[in-house]
C-alpha atoms as a PDB file:
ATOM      1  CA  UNK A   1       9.827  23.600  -2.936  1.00  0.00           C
ATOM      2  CA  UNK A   2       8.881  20.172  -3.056  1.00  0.00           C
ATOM      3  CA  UNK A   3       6.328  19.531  -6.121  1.00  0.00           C
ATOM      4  CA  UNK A   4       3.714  17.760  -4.786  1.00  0.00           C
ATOM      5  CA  UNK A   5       0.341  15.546  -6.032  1.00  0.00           C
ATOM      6  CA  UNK A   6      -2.937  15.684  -3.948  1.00  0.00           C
ATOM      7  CA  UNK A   7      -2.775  12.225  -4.473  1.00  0.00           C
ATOM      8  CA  UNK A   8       0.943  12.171  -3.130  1.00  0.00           C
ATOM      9  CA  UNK A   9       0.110  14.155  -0.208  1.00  0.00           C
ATOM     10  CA  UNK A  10      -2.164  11.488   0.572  1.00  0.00           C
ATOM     11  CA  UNK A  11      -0.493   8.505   0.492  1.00  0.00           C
ATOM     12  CA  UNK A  12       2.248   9.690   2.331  1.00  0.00           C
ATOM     13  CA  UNK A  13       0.141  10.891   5.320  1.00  0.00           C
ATOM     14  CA  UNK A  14      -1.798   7.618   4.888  1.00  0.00           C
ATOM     15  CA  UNK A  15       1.413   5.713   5.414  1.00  0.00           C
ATOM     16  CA  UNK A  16       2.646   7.687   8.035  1.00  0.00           C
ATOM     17  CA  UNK A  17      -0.361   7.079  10.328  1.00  0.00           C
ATOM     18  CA  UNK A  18      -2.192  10.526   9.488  1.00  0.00           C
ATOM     19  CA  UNK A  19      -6.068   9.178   8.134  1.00  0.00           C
ATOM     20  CA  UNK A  20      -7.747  12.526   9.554  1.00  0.00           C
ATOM     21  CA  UNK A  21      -5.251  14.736   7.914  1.00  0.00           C
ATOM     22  CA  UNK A  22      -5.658  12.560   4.587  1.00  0.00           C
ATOM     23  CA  UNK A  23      -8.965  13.161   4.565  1.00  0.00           C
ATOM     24  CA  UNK A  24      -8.750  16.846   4.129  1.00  0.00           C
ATOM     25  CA  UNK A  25      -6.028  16.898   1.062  1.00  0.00           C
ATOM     26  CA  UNK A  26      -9.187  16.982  -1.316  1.00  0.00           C
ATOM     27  CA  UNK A  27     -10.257  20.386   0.056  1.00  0.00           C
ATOM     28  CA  UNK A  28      -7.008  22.393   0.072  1.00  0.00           C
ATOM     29  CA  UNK A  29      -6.837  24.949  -2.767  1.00  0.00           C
ATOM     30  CA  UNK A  30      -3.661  25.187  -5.238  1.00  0.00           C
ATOM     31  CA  UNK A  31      -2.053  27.501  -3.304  1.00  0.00           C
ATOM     32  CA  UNK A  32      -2.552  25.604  -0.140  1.00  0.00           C
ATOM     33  CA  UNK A  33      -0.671  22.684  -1.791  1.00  0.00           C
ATOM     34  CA  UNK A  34       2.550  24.604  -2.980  1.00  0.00           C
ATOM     35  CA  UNK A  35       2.518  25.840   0.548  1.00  0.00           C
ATOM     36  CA  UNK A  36       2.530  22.177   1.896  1.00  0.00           C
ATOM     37  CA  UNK A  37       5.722  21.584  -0.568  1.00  0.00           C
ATOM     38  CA  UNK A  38       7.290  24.656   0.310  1.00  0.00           C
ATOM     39  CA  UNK A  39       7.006  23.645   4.643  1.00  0.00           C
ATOM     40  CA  UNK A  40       8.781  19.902   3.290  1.00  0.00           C
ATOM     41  CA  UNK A  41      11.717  21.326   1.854  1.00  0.00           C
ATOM     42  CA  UNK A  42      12.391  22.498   5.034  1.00  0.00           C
ATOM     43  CA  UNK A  43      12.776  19.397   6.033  1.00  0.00           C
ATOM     44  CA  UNK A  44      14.848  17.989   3.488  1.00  0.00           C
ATOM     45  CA  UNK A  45      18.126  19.007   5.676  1.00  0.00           C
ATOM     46  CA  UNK A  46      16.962  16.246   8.739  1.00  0.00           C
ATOM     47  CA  UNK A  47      17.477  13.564   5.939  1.00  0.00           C
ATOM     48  CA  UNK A  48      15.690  10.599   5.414  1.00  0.00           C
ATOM     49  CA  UNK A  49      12.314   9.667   3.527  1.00  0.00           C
ATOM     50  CA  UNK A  50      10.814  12.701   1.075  1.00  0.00           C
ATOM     51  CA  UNK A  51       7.703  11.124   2.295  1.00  0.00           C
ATOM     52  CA  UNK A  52       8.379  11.800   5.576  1.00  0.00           C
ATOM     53  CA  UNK A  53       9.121  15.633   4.789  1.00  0.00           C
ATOM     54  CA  UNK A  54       6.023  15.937   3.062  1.00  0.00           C
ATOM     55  CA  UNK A  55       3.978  14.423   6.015  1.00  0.00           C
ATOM     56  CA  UNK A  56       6.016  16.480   7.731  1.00  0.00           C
ATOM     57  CA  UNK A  57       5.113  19.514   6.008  1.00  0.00           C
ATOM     58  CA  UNK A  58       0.811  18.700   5.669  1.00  0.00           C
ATOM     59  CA  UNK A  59       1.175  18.666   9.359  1.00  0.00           C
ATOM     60  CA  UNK A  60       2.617  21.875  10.106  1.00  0.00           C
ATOM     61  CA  UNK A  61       0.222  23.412   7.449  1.00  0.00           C
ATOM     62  CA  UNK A  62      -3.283  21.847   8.469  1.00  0.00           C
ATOM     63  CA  UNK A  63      -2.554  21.825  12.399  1.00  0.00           C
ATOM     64  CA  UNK A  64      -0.403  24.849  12.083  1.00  0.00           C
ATOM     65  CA  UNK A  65       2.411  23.727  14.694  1.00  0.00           C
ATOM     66  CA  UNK A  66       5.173  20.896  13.829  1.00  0.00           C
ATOM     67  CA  UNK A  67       5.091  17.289  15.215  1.00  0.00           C
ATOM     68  CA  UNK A  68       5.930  14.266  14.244  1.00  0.00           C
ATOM     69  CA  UNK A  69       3.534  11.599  12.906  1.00  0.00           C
ATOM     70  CA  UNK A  70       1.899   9.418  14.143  1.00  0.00           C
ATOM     71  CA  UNK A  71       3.835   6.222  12.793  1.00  0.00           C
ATOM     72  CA  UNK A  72       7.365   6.364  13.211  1.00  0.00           C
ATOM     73  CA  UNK A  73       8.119   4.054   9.961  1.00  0.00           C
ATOM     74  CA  UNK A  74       6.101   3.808   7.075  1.00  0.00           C
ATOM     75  CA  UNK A  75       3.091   1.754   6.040  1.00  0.00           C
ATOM     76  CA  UNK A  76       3.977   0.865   2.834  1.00  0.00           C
ATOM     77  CA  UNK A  77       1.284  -1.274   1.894  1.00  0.00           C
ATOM     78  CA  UNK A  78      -0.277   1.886   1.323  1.00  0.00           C
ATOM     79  CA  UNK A  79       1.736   2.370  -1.679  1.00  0.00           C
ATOM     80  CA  UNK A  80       0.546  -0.677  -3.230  1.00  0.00           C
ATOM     81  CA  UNK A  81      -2.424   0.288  -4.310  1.00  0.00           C
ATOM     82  CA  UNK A  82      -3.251  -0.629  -8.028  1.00  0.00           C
ATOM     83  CA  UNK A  83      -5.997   2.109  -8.800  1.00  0.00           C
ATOM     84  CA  UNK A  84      -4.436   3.885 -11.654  1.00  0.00           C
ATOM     85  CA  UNK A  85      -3.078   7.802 -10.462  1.00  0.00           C
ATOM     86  CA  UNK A  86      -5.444  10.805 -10.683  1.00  0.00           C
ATOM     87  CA  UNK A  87      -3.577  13.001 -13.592  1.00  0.00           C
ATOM     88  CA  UNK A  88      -2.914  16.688 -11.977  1.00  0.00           C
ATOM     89  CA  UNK A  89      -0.873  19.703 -13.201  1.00  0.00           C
ATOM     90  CA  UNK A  90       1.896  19.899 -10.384  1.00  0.00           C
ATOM     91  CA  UNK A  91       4.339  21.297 -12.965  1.00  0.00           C
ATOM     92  CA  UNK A  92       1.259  23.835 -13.819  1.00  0.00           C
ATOM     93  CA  UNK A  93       0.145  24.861 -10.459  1.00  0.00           C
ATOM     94  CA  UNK A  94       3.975  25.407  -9.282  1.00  0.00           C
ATOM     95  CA  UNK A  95       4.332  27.694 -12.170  1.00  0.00           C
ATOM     96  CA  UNK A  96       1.495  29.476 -11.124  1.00  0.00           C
ATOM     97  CA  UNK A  97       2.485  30.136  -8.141  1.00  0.00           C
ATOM     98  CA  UNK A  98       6.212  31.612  -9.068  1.00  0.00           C
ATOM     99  CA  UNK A  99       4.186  33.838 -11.865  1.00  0.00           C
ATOM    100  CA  UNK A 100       2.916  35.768  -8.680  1.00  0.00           C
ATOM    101  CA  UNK A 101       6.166  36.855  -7.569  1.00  0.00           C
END
């Protein structure tokens, strides 16, 4: 599993073309987001950017099918933004979700 921010999720989609998809990270529950890490480790194995893998993985989880996105390289002006990070218990919600096994 790749641990994964809300805000994380975001960017990368944002960077990778995905806006709509972006737009949605805000109403995903917990579990919803462990699921999103747990799709982009599968990815890990086709190399290149984490970012990519986690785009990678928010796809197949809102849309339900794979595909690639919709930019083939990043945007990485999106990463420049200088609004400090929203503080969120990945390392909590993770937990969480292995207590349930």
């Amino acid at each position: 599993m790749i641990a994964v921010s809300r805000y994380s999720i975001k960017q990368d989609l944002l960077a990778y073309g995905e806006k709509d998809l972006a737009k949605q990270i805000d109403q995903l529950s917990d579990d919803d987001l462990n699921r999103i890490g747990e799709l982009a480790a599968k990815y890990i194995g086709q190399g290149g950017y984490i970012s990519k893998h986690i785009a990678l993985g928010t796809i197949e989880f809102i849309e339900g099918k794979k595909r690639e996105p919709k930019r083939k390289k990043r945007d990485l002006s999106v990463y420049d933004n200088k609004e400090p990070v929203p503080k969120e218990n990945v390392i909590g919600r993770i937990l969480n979700r292995l207590k349930k096994y």
